[in-house]
N, C-alpha and C. Protein backbone atom coordinates (compact mmCIF):
# COMPACT_ATOMS: atom_id res chain seq x y z
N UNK A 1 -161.01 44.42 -112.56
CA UNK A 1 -161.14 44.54 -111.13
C UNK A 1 -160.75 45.95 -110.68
N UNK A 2 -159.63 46.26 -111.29
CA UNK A 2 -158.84 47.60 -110.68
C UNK A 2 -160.32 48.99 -111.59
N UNK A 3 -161.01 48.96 -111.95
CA UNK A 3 -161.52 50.06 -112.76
C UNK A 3 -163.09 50.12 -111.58
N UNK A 4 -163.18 49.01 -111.10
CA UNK A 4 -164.69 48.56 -110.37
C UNK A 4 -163.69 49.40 -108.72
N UNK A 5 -162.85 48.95 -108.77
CA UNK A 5 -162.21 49.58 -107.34
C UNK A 5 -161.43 51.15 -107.16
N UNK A 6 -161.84 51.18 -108.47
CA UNK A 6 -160.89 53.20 -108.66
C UNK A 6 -162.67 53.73 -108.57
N UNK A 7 -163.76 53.17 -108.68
CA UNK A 7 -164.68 53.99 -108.35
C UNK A 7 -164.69 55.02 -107.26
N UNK A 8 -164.12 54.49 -106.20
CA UNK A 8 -164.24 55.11 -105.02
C UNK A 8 -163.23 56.39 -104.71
N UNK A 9 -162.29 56.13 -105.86
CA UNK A 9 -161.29 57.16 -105.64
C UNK A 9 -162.10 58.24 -106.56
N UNK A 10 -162.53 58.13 -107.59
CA UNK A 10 -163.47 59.28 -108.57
C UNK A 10 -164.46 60.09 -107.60
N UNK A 11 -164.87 58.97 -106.76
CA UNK A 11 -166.22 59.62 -105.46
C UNK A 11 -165.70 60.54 -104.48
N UNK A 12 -163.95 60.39 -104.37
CA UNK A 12 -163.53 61.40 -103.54
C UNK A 12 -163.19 60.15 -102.06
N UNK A 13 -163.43 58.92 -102.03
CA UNK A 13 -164.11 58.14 -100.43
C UNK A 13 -162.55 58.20 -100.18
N UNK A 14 -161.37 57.73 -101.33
CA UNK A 14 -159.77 57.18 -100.81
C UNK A 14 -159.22 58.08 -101.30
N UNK A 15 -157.88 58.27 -101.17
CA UNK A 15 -156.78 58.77 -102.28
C UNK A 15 -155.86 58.09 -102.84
N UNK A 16 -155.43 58.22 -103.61
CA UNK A 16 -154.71 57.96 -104.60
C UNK A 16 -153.76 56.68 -104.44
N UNK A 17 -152.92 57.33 -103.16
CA UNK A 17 -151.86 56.50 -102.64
C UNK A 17 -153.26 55.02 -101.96
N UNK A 18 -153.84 55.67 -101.48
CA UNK A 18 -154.99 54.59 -100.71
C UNK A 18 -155.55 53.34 -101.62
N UNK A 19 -155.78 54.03 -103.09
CA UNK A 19 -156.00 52.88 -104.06
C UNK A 19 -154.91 52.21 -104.59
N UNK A 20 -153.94 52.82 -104.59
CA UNK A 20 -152.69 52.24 -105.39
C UNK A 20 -152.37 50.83 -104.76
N UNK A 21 -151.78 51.41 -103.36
CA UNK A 21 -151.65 50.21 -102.02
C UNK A 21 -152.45 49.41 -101.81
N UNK A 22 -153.85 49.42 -102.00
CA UNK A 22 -154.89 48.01 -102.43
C UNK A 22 -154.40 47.42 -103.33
N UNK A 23 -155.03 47.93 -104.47
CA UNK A 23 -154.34 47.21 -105.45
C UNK A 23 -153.25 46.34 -105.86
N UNK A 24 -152.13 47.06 -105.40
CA UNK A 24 -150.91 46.19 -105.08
C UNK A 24 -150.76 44.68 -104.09
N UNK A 25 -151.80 46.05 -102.95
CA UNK A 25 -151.70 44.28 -101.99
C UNK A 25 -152.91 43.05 -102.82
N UNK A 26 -153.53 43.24 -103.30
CA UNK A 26 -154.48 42.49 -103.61
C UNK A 26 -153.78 41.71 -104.64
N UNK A 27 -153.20 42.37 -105.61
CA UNK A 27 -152.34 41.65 -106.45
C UNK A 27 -150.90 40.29 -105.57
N UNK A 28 -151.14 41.07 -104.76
CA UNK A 28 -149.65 40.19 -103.76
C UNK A 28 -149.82 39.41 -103.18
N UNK A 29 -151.14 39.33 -102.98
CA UNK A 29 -152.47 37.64 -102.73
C UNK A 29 -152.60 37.22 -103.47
N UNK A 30 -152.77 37.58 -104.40
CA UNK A 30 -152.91 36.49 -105.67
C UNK A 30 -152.05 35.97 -106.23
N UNK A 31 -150.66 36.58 -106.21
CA UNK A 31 -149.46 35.54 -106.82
C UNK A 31 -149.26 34.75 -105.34
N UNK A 32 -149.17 35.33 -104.17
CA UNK A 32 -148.56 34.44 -102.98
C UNK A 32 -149.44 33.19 -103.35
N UNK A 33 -151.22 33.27 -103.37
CA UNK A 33 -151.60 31.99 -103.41
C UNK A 33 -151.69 31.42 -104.01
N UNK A 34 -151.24 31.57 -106.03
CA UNK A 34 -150.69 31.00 -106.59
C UNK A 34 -149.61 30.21 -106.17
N UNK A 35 -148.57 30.71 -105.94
CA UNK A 35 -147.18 30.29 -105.70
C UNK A 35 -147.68 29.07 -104.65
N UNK A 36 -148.60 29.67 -103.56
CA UNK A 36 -148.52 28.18 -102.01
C UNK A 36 -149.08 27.21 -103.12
N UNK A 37 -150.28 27.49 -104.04
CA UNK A 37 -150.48 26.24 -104.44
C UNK A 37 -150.04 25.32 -105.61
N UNK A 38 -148.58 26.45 -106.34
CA UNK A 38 -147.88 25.33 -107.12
C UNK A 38 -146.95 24.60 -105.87
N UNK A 39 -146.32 25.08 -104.84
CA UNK A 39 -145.54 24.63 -104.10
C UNK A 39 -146.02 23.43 -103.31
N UNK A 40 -147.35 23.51 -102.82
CA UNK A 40 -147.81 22.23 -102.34
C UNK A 40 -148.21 21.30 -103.20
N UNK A 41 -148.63 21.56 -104.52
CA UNK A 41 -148.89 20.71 -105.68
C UNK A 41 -148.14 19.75 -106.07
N UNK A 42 -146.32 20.89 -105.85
CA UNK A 42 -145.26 19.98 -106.38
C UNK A 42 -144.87 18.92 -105.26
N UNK A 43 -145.21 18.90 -104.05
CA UNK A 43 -144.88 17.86 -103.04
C UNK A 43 -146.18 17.06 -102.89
N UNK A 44 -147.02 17.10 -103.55
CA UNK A 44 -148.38 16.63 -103.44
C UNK A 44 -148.57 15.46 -104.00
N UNK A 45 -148.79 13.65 -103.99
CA UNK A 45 -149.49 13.45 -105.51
C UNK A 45 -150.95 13.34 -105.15
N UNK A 46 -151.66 13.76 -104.29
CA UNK A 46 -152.79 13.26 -104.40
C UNK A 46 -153.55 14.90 -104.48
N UNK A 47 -154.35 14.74 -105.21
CA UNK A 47 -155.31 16.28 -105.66
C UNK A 47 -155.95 17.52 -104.13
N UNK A 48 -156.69 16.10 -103.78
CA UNK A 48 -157.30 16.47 -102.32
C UNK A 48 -156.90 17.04 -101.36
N UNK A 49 -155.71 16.45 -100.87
CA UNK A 49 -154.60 16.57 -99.81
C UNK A 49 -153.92 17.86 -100.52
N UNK A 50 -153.19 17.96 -101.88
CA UNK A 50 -152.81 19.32 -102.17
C UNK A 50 -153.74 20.56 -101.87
N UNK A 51 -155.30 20.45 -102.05
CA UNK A 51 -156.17 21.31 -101.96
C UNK A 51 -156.10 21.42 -100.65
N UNK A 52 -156.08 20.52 -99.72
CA UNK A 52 -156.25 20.98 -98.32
C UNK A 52 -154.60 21.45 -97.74
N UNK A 53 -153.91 20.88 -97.95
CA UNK A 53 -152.82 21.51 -97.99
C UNK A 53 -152.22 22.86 -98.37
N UNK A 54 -153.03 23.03 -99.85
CA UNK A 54 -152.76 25.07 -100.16
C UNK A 54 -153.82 25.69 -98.97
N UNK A 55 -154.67 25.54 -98.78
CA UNK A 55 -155.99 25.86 -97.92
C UNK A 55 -155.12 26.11 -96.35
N UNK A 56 -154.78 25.18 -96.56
CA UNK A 56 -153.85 25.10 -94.77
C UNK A 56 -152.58 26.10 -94.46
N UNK A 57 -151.53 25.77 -95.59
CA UNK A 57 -150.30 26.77 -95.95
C UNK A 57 -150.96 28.72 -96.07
N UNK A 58 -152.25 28.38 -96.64
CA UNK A 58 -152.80 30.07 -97.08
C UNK A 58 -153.00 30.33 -95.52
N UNK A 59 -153.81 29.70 -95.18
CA UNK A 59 -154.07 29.90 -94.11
C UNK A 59 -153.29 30.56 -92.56
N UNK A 60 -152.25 29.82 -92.71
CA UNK A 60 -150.54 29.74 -91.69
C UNK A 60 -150.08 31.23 -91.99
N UNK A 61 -150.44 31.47 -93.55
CA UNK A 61 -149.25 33.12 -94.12
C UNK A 61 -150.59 34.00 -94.06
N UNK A 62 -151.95 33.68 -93.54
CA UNK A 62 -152.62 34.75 -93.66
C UNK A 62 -152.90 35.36 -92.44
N UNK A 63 -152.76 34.07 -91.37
CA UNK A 63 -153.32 34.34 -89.89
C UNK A 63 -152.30 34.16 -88.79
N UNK A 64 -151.13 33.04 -89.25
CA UNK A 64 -150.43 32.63 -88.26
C UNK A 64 -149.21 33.82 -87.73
N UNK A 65 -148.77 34.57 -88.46
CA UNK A 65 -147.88 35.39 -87.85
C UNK A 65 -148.44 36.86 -87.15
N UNK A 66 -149.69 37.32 -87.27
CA UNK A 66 -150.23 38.47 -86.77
C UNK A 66 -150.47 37.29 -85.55
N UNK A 67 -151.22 36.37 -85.37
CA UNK A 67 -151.56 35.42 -84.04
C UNK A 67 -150.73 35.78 -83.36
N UNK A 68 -149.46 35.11 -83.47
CA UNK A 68 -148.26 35.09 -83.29
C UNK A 68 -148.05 36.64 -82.24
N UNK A 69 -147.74 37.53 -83.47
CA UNK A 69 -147.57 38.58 -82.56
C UNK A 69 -148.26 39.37 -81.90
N UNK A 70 -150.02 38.97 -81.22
CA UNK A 70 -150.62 39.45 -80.90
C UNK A 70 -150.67 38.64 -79.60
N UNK A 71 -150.28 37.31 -79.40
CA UNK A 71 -150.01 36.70 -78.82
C UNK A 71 -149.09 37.23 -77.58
N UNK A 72 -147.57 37.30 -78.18
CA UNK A 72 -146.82 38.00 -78.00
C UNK A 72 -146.96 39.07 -77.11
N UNK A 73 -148.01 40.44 -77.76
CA UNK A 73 -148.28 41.49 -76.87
C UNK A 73 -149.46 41.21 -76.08
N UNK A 74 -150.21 40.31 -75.83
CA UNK A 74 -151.08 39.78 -74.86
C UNK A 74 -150.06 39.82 -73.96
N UNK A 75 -149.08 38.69 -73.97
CA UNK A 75 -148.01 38.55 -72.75
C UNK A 75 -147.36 39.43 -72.15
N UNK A 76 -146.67 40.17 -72.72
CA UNK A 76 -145.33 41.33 -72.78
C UNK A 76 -146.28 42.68 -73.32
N UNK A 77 -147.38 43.22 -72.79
CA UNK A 77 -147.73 44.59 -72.93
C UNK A 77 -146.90 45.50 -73.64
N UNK A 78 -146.42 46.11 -74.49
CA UNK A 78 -145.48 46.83 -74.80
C UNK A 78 -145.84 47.74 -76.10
N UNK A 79 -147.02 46.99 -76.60
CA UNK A 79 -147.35 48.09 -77.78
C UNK A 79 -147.34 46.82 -78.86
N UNK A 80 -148.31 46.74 -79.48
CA UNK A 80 -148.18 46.30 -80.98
C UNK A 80 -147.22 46.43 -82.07
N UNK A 81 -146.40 45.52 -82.17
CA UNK A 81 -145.06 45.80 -82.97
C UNK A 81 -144.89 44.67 -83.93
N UNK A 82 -145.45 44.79 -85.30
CA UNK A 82 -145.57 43.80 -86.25
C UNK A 82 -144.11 43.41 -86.59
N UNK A 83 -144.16 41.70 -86.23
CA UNK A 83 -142.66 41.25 -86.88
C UNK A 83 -142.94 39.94 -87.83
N UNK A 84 -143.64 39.27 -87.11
CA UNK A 84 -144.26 38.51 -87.90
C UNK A 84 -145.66 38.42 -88.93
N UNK A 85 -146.02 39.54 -88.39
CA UNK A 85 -147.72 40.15 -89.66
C UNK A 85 -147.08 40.88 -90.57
N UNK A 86 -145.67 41.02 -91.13
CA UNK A 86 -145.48 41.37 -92.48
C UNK A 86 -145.47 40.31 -93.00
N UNK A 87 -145.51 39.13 -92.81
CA UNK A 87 -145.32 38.15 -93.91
C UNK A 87 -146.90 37.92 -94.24
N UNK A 88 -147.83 38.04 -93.56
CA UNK A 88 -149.45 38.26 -93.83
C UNK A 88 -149.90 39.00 -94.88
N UNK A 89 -150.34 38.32 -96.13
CA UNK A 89 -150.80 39.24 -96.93
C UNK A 89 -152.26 39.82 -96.21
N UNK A 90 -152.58 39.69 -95.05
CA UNK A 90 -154.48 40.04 -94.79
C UNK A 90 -153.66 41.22 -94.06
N UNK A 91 -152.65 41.35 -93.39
CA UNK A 91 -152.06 42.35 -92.66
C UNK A 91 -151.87 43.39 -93.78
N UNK A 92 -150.99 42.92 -94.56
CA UNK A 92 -150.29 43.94 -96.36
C UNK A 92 -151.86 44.75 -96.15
N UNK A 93 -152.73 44.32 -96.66
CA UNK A 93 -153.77 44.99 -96.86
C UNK A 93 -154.53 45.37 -96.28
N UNK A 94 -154.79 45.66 -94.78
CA UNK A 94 -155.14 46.41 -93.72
C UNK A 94 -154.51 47.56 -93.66
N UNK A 95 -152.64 47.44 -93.91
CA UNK A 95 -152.16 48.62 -93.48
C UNK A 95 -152.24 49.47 -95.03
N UNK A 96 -152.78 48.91 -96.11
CA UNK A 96 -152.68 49.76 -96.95
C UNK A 96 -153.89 50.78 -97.08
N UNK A 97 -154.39 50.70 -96.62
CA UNK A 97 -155.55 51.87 -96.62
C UNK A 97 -155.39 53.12 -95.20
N UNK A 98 -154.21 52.76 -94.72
CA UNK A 98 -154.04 53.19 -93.12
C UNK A 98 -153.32 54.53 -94.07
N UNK A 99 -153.63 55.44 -92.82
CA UNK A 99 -153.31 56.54 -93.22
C UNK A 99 -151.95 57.20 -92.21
N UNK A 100 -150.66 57.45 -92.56
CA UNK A 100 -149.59 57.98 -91.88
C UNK A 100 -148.38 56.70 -92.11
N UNK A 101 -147.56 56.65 -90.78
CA UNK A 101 -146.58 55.77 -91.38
C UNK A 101 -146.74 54.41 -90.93
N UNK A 102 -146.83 53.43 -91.70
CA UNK A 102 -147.34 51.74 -91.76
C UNK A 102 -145.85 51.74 -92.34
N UNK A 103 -145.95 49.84 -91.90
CA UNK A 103 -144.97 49.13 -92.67
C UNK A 103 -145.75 48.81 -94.02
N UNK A 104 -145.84 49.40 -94.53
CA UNK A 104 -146.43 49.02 -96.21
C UNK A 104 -145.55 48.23 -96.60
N UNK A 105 -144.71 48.71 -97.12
CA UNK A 105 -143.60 48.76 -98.21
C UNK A 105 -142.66 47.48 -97.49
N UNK A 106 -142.23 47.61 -96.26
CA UNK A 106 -141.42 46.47 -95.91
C UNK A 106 -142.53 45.11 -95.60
N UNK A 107 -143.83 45.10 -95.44
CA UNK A 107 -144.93 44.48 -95.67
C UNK A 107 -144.95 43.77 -96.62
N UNK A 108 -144.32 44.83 -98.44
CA UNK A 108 -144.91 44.10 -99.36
C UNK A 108 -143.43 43.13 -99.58
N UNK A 109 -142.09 43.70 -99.24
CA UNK A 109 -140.86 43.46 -99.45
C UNK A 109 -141.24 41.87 -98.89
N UNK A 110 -141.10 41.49 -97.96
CA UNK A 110 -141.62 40.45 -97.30
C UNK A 110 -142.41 39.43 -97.75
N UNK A 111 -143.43 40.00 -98.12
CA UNK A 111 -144.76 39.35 -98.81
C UNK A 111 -143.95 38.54 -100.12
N UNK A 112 -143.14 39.50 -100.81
CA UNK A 112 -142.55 39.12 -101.98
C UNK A 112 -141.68 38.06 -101.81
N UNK A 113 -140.67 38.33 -100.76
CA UNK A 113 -139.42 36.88 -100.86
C UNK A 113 -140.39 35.97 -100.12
N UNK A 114 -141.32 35.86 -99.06
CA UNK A 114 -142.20 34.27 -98.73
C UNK A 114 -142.40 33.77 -100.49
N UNK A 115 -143.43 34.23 -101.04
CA UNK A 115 -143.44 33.87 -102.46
C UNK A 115 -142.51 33.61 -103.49
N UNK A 116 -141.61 34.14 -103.42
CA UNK A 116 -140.55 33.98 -104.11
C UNK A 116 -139.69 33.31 -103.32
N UNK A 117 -139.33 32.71 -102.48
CA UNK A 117 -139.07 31.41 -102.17
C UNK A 117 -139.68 30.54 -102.12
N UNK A 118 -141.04 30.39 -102.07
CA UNK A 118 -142.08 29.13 -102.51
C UNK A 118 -141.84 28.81 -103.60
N UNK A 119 -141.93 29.85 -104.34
CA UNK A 119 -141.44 29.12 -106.12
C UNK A 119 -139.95 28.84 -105.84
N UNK A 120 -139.34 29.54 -105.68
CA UNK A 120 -137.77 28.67 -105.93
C UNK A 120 -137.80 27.24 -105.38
N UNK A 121 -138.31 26.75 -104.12
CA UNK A 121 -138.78 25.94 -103.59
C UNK A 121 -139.42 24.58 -104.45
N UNK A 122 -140.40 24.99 -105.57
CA UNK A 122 -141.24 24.45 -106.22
C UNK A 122 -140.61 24.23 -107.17
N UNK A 123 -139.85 24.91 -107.61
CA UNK A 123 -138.74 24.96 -108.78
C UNK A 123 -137.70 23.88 -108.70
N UNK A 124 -137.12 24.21 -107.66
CA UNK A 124 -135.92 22.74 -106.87
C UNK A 124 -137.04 21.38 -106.46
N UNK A 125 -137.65 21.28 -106.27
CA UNK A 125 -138.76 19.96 -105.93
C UNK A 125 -139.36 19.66 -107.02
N UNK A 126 -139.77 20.22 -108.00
CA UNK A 126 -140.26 19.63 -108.94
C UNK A 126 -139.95 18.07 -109.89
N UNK A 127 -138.42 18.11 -110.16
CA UNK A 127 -137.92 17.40 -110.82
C UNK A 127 -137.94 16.60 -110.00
N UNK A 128 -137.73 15.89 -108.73
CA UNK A 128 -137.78 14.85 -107.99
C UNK A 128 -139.08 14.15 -107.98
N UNK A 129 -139.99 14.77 -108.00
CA UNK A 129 -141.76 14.49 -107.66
C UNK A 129 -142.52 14.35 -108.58
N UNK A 130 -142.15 15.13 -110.21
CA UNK A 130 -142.98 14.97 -110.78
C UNK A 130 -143.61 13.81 -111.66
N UNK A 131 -142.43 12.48 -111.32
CA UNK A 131 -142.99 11.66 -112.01
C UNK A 131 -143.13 10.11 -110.68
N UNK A 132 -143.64 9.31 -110.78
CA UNK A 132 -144.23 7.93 -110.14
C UNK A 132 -142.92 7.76 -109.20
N UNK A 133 -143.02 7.23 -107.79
CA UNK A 133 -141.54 6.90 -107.62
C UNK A 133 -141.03 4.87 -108.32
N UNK A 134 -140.44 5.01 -107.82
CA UNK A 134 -139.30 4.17 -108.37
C UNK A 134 -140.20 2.71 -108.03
N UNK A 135 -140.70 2.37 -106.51
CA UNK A 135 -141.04 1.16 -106.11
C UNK A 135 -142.69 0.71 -106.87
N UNK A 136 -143.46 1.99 -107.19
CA UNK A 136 -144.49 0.86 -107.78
C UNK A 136 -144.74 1.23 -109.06
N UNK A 137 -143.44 2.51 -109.82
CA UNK A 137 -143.21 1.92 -111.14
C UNK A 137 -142.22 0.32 -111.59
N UNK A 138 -141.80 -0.15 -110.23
CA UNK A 138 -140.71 -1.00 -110.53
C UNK A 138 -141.97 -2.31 -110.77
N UNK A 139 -143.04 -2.20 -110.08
CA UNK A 139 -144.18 -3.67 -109.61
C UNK A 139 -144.53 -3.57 -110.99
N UNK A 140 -145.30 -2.33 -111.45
CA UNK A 140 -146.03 -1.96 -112.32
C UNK A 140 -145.45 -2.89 -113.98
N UNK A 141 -143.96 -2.12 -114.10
CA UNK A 141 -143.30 -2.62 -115.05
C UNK A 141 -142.60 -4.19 -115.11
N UNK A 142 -142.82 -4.52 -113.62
CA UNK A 142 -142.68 -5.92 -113.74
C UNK A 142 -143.72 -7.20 -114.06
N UNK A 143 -145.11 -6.60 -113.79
CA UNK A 143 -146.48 -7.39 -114.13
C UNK A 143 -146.39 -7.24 -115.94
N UNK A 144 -146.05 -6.49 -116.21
CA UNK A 144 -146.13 -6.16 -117.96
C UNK A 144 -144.68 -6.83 -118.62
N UNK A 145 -143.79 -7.37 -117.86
CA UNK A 145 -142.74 -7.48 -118.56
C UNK A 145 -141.60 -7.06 -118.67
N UNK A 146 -141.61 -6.01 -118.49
CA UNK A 146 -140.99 -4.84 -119.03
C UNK A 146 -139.04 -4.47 -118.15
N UNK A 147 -138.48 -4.82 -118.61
CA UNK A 147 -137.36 -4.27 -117.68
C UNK A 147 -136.62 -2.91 -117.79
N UNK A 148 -135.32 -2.98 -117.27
CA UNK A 148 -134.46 -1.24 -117.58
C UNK A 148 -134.12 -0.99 -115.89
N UNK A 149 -133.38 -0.14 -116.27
CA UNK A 149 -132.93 0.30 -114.92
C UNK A 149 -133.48 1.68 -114.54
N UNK A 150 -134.45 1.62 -113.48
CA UNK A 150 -135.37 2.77 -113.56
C UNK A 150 -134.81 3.98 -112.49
N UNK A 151 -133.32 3.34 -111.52
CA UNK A 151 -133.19 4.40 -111.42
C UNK A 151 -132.08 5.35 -111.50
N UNK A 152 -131.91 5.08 -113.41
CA UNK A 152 -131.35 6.18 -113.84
C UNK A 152 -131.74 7.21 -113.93
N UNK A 153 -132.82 7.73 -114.58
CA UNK A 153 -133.43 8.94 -114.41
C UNK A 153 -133.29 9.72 -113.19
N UNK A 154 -133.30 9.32 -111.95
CA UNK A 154 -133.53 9.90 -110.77
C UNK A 154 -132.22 10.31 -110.69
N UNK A 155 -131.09 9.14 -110.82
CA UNK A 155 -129.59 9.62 -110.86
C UNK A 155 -129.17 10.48 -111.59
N UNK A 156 -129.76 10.80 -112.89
CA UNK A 156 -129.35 12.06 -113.53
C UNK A 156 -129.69 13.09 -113.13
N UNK A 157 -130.99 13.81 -112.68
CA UNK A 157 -131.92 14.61 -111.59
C UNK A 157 -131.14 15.13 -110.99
N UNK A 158 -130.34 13.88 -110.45
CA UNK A 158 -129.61 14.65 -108.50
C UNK A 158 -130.59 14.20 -107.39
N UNK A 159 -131.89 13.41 -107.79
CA UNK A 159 -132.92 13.44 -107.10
C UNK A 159 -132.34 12.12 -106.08
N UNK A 160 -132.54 12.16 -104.74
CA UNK A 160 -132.25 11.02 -103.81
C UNK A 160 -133.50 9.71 -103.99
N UNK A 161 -132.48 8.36 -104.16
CA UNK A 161 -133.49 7.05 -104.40
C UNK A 161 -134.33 7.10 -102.82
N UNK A 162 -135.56 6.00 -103.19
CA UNK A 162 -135.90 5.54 -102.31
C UNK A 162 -135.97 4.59 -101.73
């Protein structure tokens, strides 16, 4: 990807710093929407609803905080003052091709801990979610026979019964 997009810097069209800062931001979309969609995955069990759910979450971190503060200066005239479009990766990468002083950098700072608290997030939720809960493995294992106390596992976890 990055060799198809340095074309333009060989042609003379960007500079240097201009391709770098794409690149980066483009890369910082692609782990953020990784990350929304292990994070909704791990609170997810149904496939669909996770898909519309990452779709929805991408959506909220791509559009909802520039809204937000455009909103904002609709009301209160005062000048465009991004507080909430750094957490926007579609913002990250608008201002990276901008030429003079942008919030780039505190843009990408930003960009980074939303994502990196989605995974920590996904990380701490996982173990609670990732397996059947308790009430229709309890039916399940009772049509077959089967007994045990099912909710040990959860008690070892730390995970709260239901």
């Amino acid at each position: 990807m990055f060799p198809i997009l340095a074309i333009t810097l060989l042609m003379g069209g960007v500079t240097g710093a201009q391709f770098w800062k794409t690149a980066l931001a483009l890369v910082n979309a692609l782990f953020l929407s990784l990350v929304a969609g292990l994070f909704v995955s791990a609170i997810s069990r149904d496939s669909q609803k996770a898909l519309a759910g990452t779709l929805l979450l991408l959506a909220l971190l791509a559009g909802g905080g520039p809204a937000v503060d455009a909103t904002i200066d609709a009301i209160q005239p005062r000048g465009f003052s991004p507080v909430l479009s750094l957490s926007s990766p579609v913002y990250l990468f608008m201002t990276a091709d901008a030429l003079g002083q942008t919030p780039f950098w505190t843009g990408l700072l930003v960009n980074q801990a939303v994502a990196w608290l989605l995974l920590g997030l996904a990380c701490l939720l996982l173990p609670c979610t990732w397996q059947e809960k308790v009430g229709s493995l309890q039916r399940r294992r009772s049509v077959w026979g089967i007994g045990g106390n099912l909710a040990e596992p959860n008690a070892r976890r730390g995970c709260a019964e239901d």
